[in-house]
C-alpha atoms as a PDB file:
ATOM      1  CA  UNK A   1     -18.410  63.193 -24.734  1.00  0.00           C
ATOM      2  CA  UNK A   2     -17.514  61.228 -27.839  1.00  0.00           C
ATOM      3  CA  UNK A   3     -21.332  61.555 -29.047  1.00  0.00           C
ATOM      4  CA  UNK A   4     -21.358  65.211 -29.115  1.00  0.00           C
ATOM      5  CA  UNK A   5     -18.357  65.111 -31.159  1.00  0.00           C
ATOM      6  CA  UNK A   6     -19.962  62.696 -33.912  1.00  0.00           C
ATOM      7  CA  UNK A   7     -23.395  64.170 -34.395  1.00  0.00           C
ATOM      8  CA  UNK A   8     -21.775  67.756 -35.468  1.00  0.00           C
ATOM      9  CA  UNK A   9     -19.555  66.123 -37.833  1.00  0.00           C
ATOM     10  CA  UNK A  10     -21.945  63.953 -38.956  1.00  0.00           C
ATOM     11  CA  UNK A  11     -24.339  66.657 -39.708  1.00  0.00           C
ATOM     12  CA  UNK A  12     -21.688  68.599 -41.332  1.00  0.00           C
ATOM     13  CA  UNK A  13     -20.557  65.720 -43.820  1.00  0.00           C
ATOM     14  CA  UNK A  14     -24.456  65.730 -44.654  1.00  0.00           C
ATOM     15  CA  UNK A  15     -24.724  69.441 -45.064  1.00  0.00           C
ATOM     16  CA  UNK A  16     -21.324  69.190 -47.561  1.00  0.00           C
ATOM     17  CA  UNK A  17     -22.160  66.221 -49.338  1.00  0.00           C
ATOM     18  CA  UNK A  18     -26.006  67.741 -50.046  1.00  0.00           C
ATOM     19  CA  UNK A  19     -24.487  70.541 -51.336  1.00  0.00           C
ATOM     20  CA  UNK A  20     -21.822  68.886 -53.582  1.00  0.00           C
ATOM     21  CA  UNK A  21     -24.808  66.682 -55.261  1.00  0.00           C
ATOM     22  CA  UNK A  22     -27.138  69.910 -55.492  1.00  0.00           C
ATOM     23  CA  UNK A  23     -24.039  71.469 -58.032  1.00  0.00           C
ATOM     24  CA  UNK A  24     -23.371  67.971 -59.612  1.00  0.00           C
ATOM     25  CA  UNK A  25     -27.185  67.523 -60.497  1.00  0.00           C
ATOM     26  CA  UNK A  26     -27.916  71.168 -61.589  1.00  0.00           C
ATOM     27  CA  UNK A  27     -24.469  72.294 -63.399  1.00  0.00           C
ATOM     28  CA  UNK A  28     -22.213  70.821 -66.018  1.00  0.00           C
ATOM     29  CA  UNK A  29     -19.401  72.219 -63.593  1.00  0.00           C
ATOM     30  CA  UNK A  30     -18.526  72.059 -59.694  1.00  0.00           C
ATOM     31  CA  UNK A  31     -17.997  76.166 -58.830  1.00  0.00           C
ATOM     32  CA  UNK A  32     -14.430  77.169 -59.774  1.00  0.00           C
ATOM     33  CA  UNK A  33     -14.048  74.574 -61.536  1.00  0.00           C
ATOM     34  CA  UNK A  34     -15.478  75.561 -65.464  1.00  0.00           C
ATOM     35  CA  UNK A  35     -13.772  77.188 -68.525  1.00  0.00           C
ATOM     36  CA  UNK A  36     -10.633  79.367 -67.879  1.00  0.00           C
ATOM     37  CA  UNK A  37      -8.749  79.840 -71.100  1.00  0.00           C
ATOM     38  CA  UNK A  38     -10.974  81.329 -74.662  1.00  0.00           C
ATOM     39  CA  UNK A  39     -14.018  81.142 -72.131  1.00  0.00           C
ATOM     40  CA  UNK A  40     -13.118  82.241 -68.917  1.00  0.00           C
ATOM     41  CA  UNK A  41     -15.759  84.742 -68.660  1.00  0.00           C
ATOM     42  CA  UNK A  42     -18.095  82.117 -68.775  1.00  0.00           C
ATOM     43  CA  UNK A  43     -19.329  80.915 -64.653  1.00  0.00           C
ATOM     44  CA  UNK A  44     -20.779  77.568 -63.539  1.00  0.00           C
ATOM     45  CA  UNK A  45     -23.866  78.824 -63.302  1.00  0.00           C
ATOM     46  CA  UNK A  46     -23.667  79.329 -67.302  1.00  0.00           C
ATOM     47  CA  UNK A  47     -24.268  75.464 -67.582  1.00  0.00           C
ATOM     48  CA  UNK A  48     -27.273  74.892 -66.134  1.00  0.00           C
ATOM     49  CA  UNK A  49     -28.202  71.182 -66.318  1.00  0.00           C
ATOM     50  CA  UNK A  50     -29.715  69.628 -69.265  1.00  0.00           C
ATOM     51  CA  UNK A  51     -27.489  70.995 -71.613  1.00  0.00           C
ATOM     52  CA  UNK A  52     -27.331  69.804 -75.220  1.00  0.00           C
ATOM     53  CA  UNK A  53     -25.160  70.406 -78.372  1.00  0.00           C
ATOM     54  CA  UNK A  54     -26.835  71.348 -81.468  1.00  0.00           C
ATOM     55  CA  UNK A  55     -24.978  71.220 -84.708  1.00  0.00           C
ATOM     56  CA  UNK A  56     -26.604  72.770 -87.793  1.00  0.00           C
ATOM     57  CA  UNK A  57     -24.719  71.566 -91.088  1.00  0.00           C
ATOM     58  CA  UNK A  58     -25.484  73.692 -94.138  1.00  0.00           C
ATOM     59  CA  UNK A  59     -24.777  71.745 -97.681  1.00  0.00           C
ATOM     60  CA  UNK A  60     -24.334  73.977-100.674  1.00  0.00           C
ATOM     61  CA  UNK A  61     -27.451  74.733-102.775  1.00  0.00           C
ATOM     62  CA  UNK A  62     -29.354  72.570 -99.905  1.00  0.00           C
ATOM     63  CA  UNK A  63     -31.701  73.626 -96.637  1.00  0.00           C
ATOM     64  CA  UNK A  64     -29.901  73.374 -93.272  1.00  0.00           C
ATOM     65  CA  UNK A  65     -30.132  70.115 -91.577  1.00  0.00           C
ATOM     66  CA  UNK A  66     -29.898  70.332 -87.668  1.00  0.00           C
ATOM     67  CA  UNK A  67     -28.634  67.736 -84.928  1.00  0.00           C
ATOM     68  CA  UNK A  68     -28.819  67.446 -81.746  1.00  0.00           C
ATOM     69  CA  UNK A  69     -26.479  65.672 -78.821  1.00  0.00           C
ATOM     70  CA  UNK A  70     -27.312  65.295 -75.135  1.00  0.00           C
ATOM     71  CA  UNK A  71     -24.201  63.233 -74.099  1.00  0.00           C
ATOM     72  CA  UNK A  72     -23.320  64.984 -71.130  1.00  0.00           C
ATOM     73  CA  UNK A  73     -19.596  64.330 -70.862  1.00  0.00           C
ATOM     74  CA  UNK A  74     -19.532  64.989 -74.985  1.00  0.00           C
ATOM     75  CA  UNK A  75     -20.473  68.480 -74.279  1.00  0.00           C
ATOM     76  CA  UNK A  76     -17.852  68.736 -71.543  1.00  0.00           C
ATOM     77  CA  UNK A  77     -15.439  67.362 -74.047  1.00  0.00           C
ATOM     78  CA  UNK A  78     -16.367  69.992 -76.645  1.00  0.00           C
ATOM     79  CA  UNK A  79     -16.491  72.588 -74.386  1.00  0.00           C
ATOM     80  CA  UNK A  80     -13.095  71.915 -72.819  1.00  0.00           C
ATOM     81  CA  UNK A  81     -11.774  71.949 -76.381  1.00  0.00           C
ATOM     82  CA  UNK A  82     -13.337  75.269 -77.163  1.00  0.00           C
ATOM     83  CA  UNK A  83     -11.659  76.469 -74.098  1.00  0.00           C
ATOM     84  CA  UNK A  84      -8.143  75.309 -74.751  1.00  0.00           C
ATOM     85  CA  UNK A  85      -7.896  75.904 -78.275  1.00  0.00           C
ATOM     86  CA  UNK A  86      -4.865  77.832 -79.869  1.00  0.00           C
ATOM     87  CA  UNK A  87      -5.947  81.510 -81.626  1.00  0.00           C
ATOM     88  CA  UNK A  88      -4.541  81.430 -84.654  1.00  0.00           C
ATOM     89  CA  UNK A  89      -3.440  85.194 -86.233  1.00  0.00           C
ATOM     90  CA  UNK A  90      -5.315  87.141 -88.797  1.00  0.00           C
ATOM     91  CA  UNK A  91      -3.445  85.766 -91.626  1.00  0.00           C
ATOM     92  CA  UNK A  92      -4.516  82.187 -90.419  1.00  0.00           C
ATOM     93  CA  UNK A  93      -8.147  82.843 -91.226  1.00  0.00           C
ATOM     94  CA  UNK A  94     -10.274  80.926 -93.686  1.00  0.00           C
ATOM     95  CA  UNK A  95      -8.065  80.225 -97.285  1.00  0.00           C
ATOM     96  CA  UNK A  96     -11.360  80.102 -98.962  1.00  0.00           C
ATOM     97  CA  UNK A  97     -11.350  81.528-102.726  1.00  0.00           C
ATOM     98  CA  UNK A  98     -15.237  80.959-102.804  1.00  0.00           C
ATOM     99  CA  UNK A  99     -18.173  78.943-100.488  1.00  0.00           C
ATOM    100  CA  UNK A 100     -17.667  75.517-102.512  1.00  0.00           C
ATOM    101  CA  UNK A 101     -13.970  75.228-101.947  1.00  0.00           C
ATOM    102  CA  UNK A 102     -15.103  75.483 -98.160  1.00  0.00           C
ATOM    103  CA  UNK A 103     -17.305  72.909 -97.827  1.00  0.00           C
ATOM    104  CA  UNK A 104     -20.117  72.194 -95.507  1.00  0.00           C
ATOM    105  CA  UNK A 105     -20.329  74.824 -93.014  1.00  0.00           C
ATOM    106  CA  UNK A 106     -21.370  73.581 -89.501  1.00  0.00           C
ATOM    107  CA  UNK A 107     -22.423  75.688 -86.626  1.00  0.00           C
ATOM    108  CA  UNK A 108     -21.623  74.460 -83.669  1.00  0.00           C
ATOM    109  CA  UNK A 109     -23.962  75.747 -80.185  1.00  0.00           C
ATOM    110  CA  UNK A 110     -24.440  74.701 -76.284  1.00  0.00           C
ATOM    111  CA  UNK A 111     -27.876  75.456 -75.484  1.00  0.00           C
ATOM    112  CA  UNK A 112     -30.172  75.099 -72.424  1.00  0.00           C
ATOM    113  CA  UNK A 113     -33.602  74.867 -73.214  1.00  0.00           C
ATOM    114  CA  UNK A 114     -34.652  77.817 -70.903  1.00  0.00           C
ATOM    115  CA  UNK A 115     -31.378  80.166 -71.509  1.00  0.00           C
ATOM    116  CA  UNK A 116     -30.773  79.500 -75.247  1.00  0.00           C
ATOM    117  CA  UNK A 117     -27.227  79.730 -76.923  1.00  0.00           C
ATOM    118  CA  UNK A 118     -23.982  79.132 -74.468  1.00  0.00           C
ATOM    119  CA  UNK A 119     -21.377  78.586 -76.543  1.00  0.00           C
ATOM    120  CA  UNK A 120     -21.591  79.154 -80.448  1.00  0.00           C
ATOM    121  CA  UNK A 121     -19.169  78.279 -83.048  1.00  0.00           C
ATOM    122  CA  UNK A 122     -18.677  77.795 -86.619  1.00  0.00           C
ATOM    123  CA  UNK A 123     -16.622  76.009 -88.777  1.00  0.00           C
ATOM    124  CA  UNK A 124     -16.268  74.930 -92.737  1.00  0.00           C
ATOM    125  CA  UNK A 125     -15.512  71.421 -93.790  1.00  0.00           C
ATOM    126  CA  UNK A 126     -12.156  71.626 -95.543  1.00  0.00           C
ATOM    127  CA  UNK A 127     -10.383  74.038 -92.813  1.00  0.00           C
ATOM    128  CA  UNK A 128      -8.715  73.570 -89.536  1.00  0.00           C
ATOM    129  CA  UNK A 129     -10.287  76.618 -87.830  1.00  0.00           C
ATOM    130  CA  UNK A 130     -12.948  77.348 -85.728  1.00  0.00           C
ATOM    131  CA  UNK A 131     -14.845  81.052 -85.281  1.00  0.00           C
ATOM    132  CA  UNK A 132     -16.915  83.007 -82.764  1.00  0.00           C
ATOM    133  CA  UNK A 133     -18.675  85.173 -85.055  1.00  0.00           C
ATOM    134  CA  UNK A 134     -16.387  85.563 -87.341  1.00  0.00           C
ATOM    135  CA  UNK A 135     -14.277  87.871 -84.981  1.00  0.00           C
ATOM    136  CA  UNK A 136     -12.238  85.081 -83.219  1.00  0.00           C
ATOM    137  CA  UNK A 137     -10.243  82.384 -85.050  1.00  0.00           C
ATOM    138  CA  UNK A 138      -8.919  79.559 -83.311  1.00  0.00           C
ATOM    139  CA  UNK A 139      -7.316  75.664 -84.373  1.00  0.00           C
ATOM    140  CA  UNK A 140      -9.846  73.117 -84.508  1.00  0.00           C
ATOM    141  CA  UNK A 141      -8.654  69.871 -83.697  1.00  0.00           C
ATOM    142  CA  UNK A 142      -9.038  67.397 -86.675  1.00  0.00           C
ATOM    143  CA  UNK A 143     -10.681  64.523 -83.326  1.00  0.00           C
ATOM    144  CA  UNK A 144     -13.419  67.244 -82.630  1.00  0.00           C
ATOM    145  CA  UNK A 145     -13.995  67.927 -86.674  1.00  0.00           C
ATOM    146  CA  UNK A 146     -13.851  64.342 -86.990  1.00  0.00           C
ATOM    147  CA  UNK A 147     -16.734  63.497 -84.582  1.00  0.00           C
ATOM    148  CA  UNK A 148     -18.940  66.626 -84.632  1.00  0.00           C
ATOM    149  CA  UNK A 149     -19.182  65.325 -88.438  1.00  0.00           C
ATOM    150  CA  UNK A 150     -19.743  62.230 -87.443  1.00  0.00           C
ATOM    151  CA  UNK A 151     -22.645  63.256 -84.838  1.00  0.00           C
ATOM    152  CA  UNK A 152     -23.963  64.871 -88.373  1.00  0.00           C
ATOM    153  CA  UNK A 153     -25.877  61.561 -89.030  1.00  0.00           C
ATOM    154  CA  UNK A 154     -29.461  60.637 -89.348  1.00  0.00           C
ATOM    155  CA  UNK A 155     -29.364  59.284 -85.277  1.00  0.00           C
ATOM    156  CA  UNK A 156     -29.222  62.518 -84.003  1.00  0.00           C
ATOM    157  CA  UNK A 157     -31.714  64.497 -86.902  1.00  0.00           C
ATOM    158  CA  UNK A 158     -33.388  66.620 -85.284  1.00  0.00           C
ATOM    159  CA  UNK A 159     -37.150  67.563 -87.536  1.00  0.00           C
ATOM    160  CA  UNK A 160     -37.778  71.342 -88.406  1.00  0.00           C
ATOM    161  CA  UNK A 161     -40.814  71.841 -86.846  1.00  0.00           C
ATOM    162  CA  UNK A 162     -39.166  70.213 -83.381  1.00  0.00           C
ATOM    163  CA  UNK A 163     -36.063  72.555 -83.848  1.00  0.00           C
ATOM    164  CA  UNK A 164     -38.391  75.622 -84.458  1.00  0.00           C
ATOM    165  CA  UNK A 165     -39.623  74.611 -80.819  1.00  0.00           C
ATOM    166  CA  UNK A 166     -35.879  74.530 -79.260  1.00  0.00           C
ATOM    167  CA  UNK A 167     -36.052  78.835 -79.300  1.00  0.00           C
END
């Protein structure tokens, strides 16, 4: 009697636990369990493993240099940023008199190689705000600013004709 109680269950706990590793491998996020804030309409199946960040940082009077992260959990981390970030009010917006007051301007995306763009966002050296394109402001955390400039770097360089590939 015991035995016919262990092989359902059994079977069961390998049913569940295949199905918990299929979403694990395949998606940043677990169903119901993604953005819910600034990106709420966005679903699990948005984040389609791989994922990677690409960060395109345009110097002044210079060609656009692009980057690009595949740190799993970094991506989570910006994403979960994104999400939770404060919107700031109109008068908030960029305090910009002109382009070189502003700085490097860095464009922010989460891509999949088969889907494209995820999440996109921009955002100028010398300011504390973030923008979906250029409709939504929000706060950008000085950490994030901090290390998306610091991703920036020769490391991650990613070679024009390779990024011309990415699309």
């Amino acid at each position: 009697m015991k035995k016919r109680f262990y092989i359902p269950a059994i079977l069961l706990a390998i049913i569940v636990a295949s199905i918990f590793l299929h979403f694990k491998m395949n998606y940043l996020y677990l169903p119901n369990a993604g953005p819910d804030h600034n990106l709420k309409f966005y679903d699990y199946q948005d984040f389609p493993e791989p994922l990677f960040l690409l960060i395109e940082k345009r110097v002044h009077g210079e060609d656009t240099k692009a980057y690009r992260v595949e740190d799993k959990e970094f991506i989570k981390h910006v994403i979960r940023i994104v999400d939770e970030a404060e919107e700031k009010p109109f008068m908030e917006r960029y305090p910009f008199q002109n382009i070189q007051e502003a700085g490097d301007r860095y464009q922010v995306s989460v891509l999949t190689q088969e889907q494209g763009h995820k999440v996109q966002f921009t955002f100028y050296e010398n300011s504390s705000i973030f923008d979906f394109s250029g409709v939504y402001f929000y706060e950008l955390k000085s950490d994030l600013k901090d290390q998306l400039s610091q991703l920036a770097s020769e490391e991650n360089e990613v070679e024009r004709g390779h990024y011309n590939r990415l699309f």
